[in-house]
Protein backbone atom coordinates (compact mmCIF):
# COMPACT_ATOMS: atom_id res chain seq x y z
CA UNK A 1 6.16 179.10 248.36
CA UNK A 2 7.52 180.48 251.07
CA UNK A 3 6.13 178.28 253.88
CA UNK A 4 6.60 175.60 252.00
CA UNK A 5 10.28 176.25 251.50
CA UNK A 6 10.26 176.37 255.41
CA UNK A 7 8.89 173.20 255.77
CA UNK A 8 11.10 171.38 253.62
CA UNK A 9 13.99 173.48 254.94
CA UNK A 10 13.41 171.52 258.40
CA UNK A 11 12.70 168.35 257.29
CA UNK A 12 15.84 168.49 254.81
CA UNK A 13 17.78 169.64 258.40
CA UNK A 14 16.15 167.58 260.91
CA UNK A 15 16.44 163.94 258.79
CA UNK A 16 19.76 164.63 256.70
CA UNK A 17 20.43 163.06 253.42
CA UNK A 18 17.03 160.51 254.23
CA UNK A 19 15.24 163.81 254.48
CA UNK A 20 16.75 164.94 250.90
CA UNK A 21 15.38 161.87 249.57
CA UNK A 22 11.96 161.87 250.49
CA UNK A 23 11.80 165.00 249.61
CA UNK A 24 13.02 164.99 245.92
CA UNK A 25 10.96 161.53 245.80
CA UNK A 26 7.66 163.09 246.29
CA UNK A 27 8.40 165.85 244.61
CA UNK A 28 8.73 163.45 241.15
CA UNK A 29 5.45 162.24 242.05
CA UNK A 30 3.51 165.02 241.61
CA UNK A 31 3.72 166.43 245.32
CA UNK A 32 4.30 170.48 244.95
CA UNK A 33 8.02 169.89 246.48
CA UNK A 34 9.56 172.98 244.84
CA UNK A 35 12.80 170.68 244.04
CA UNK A 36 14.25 173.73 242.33
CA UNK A 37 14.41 175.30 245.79
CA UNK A 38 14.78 171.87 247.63
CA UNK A 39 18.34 171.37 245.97
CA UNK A 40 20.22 174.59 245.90
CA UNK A 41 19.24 174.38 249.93
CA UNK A 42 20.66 171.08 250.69
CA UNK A 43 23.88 172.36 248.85
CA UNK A 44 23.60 175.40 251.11
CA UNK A 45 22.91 173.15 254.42
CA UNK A 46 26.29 170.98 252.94
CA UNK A 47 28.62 174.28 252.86
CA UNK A 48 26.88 174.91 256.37
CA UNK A 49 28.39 171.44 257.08
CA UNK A 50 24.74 170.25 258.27
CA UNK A 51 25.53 167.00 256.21
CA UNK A 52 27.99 164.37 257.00
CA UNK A 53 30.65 163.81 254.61
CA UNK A 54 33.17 161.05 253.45
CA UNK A 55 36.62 161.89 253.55
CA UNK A 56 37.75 162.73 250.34
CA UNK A 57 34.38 163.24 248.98
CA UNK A 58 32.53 166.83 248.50
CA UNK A 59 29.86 166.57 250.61
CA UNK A 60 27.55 168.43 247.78
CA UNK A 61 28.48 165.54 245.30
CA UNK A 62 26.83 163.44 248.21
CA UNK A 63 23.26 165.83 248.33
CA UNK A 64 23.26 165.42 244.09
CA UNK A 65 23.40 162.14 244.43
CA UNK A 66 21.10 161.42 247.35
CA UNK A 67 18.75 164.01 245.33
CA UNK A 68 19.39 162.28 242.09
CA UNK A 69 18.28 159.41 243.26
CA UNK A 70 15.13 160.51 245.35
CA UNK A 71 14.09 161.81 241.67
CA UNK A 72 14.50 158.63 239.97
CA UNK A 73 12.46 156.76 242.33
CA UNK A 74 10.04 158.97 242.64
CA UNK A 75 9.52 159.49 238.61
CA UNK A 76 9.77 155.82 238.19
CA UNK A 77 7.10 155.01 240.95
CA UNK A 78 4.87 157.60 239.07
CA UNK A 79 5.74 156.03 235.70
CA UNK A 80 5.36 152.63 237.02
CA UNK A 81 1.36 153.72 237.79
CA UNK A 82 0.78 155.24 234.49
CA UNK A 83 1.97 152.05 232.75
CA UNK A 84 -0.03 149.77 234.86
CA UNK A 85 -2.89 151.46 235.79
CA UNK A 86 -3.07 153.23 232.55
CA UNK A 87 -6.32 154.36 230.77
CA UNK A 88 -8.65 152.98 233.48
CA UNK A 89 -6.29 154.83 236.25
CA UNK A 90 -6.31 157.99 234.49
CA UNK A 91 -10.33 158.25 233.75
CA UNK A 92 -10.70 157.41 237.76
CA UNK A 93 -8.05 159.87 238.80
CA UNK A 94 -6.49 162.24 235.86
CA UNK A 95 -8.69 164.75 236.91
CA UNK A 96 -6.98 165.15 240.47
CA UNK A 97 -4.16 165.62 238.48
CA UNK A 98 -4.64 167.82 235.62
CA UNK A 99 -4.33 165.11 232.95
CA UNK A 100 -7.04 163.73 231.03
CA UNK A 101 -7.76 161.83 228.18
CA UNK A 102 -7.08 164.55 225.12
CA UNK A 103 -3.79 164.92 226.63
CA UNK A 104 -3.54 161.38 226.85
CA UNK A 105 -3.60 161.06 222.80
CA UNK A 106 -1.20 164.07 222.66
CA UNK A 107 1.61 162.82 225.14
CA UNK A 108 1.02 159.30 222.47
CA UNK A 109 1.35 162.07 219.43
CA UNK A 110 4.42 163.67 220.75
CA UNK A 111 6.46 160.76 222.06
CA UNK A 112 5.57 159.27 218.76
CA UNK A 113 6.76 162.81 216.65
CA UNK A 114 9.85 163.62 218.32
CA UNK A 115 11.11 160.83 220.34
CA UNK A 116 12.25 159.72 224.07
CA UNK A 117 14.49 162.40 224.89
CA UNK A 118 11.11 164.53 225.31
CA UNK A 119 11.65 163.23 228.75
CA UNK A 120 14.71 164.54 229.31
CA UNK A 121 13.75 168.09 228.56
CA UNK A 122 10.97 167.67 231.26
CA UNK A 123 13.72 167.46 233.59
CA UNK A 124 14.19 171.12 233.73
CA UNK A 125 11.06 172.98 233.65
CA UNK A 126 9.41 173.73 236.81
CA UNK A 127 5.97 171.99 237.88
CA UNK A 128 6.18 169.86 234.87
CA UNK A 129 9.46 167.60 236.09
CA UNK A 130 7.21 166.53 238.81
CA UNK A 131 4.15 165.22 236.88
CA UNK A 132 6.17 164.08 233.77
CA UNK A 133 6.48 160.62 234.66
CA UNK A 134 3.00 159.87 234.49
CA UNK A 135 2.45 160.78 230.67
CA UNK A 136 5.26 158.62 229.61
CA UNK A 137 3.83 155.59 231.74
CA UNK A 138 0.88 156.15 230.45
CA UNK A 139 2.15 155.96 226.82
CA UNK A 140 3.85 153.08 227.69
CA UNK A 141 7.38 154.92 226.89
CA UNK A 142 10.35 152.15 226.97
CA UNK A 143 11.72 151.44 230.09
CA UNK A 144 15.07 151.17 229.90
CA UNK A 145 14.79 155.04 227.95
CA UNK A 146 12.69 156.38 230.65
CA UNK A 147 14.86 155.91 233.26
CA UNK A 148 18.23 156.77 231.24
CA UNK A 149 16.80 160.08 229.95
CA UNK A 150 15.15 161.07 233.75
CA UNK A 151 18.33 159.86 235.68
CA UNK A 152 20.87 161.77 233.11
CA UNK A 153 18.43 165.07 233.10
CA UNK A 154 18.06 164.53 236.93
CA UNK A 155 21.52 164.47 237.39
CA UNK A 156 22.00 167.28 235.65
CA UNK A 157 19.29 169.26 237.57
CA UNK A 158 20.42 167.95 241.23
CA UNK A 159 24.24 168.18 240.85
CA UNK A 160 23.95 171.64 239.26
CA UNK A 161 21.71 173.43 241.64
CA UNK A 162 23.56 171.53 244.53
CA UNK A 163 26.80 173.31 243.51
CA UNK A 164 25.40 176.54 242.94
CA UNK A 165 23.97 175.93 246.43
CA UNK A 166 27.20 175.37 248.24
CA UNK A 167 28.77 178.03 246.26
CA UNK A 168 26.33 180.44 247.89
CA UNK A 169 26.48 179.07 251.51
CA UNK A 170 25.32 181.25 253.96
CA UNK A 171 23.69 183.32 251.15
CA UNK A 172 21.23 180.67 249.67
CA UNK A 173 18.54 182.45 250.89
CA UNK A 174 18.65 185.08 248.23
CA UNK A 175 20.35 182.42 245.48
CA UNK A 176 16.53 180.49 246.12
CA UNK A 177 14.80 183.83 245.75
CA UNK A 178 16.66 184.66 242.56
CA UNK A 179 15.76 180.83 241.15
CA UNK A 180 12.17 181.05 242.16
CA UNK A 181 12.23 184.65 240.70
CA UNK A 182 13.72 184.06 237.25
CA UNK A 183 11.94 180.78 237.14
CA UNK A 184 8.93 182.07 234.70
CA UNK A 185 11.61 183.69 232.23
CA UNK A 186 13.39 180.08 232.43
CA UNK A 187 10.13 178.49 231.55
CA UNK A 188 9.53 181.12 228.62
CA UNK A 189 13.03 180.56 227.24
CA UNK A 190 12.64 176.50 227.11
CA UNK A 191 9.83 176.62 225.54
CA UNK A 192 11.19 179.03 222.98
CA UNK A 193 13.85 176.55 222.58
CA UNK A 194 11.68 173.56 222.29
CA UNK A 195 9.10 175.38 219.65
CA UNK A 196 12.16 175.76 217.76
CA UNK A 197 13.30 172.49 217.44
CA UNK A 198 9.95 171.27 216.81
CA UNK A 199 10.18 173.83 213.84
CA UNK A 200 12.92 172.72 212.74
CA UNK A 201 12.21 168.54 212.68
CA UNK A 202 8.85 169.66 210.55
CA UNK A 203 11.07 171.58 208.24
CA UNK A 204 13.74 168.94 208.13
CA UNK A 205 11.20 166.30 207.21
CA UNK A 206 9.61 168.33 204.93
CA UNK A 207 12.71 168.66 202.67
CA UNK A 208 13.66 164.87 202.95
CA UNK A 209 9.74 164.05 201.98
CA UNK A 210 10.23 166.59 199.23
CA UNK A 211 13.88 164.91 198.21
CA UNK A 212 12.67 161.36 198.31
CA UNK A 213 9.69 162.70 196.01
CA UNK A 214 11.72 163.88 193.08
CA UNK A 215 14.12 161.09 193.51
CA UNK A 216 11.00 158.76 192.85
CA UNK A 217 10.24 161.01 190.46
């Protein structure tokens, strides 16, 4: 992680805001990126004033943006091959990517259980964020909620860590070492969160399917 938090370091330096966007592009398409790094960085490299601004303007508002909207091209180039290329792409090439055809008929289960904003929730847990697209192509997830749910959670993600990153300044070295460091506990604690919903919508279903059965009754 290390080396690879070099190399994006200089390509984030050496191209500027194009450099933040190809970054947090392939990153959303399944390229190991480490956009949780990538972001609080480029809002270090803004307080370092390695980024031009607009008057007025903050220039980390600029790097959430520009990351922002690396992320929603990216996911939507990703989504774009799992809803055209779809069953045929993923028995040629799921494997290279860790996604096969059980998962297939779980992603369709899930979507189909608890909704679109399953998407959004991707948007925050590491490794995941960047292959997340795919699924939802590939279950053929509406458009126009696909790209609402990743470009609000995105937002979220970039213009968060890009503040905490200019906040820190010359010190987002160690802020990146504490994010990559706490990052398991974050993934633990989401997933907490999410089992507990999911608990939750069974139970609530269960008592309106019980409700609806005396009522008939």
């Amino acid at each position: 992680m290390e080396q690879l938090t070099h190399i994006v370091h200089d390509v984030v330096v050496h191209l500027g805001y194009a450099g933040l966007f190809i970054v947090m592009m392939l990153g959303n398409m399944g390229a190991p990126a480490g956009t949780e790094i990538v972001m609080p960085t480029a809002g270090g490299l803004a307080a370092q004033g390695h980024f031009p601004g607009i008057p007025g303007v903050a220039t980390w508002l600029l790097v959430g943006l520009v990351g922002t909207a690396g992320e929603v091209v990216g996911g939507a180039l990703l989504y774009a091959v799992g809803y055209y290329g779809g069953e045929p792409f993923l028995e040629r090439y799921g494997k290279y990517i860790g996604f096969k055809q059980k998962e297939l008929v779980r992603v369709h289960g899930f979507y189909e259980r608890f909704g679109n904003q399953t998407v959004f929730w991707c948007r925050f847990i590491p490794f995941i964020r960047g292959v997340a697209a795919f699924p939802a192509g590939v279950a053929r997830m509406q458009k126009r909620y696909f790209v609402t749910y990743t470009a609000l959670g995105s937002a979220i993600f970039c213009f968060g860590l890009a503040y905490l990153g200019n906040l820190a300044g010359k010190n987002v070295d160690a802020l990146d070492a504490t994010l990559h460091k706490f990052s398991t506990a974050f993934i633990v604690g989401l997933v907490v969160v999410i089992v507990a919903f999911v608990v939750y919508k069974i139970v609530t279903r269960g008592r309106k399917r019980a409700a609806a059965e005396r009522d008939i009754a």
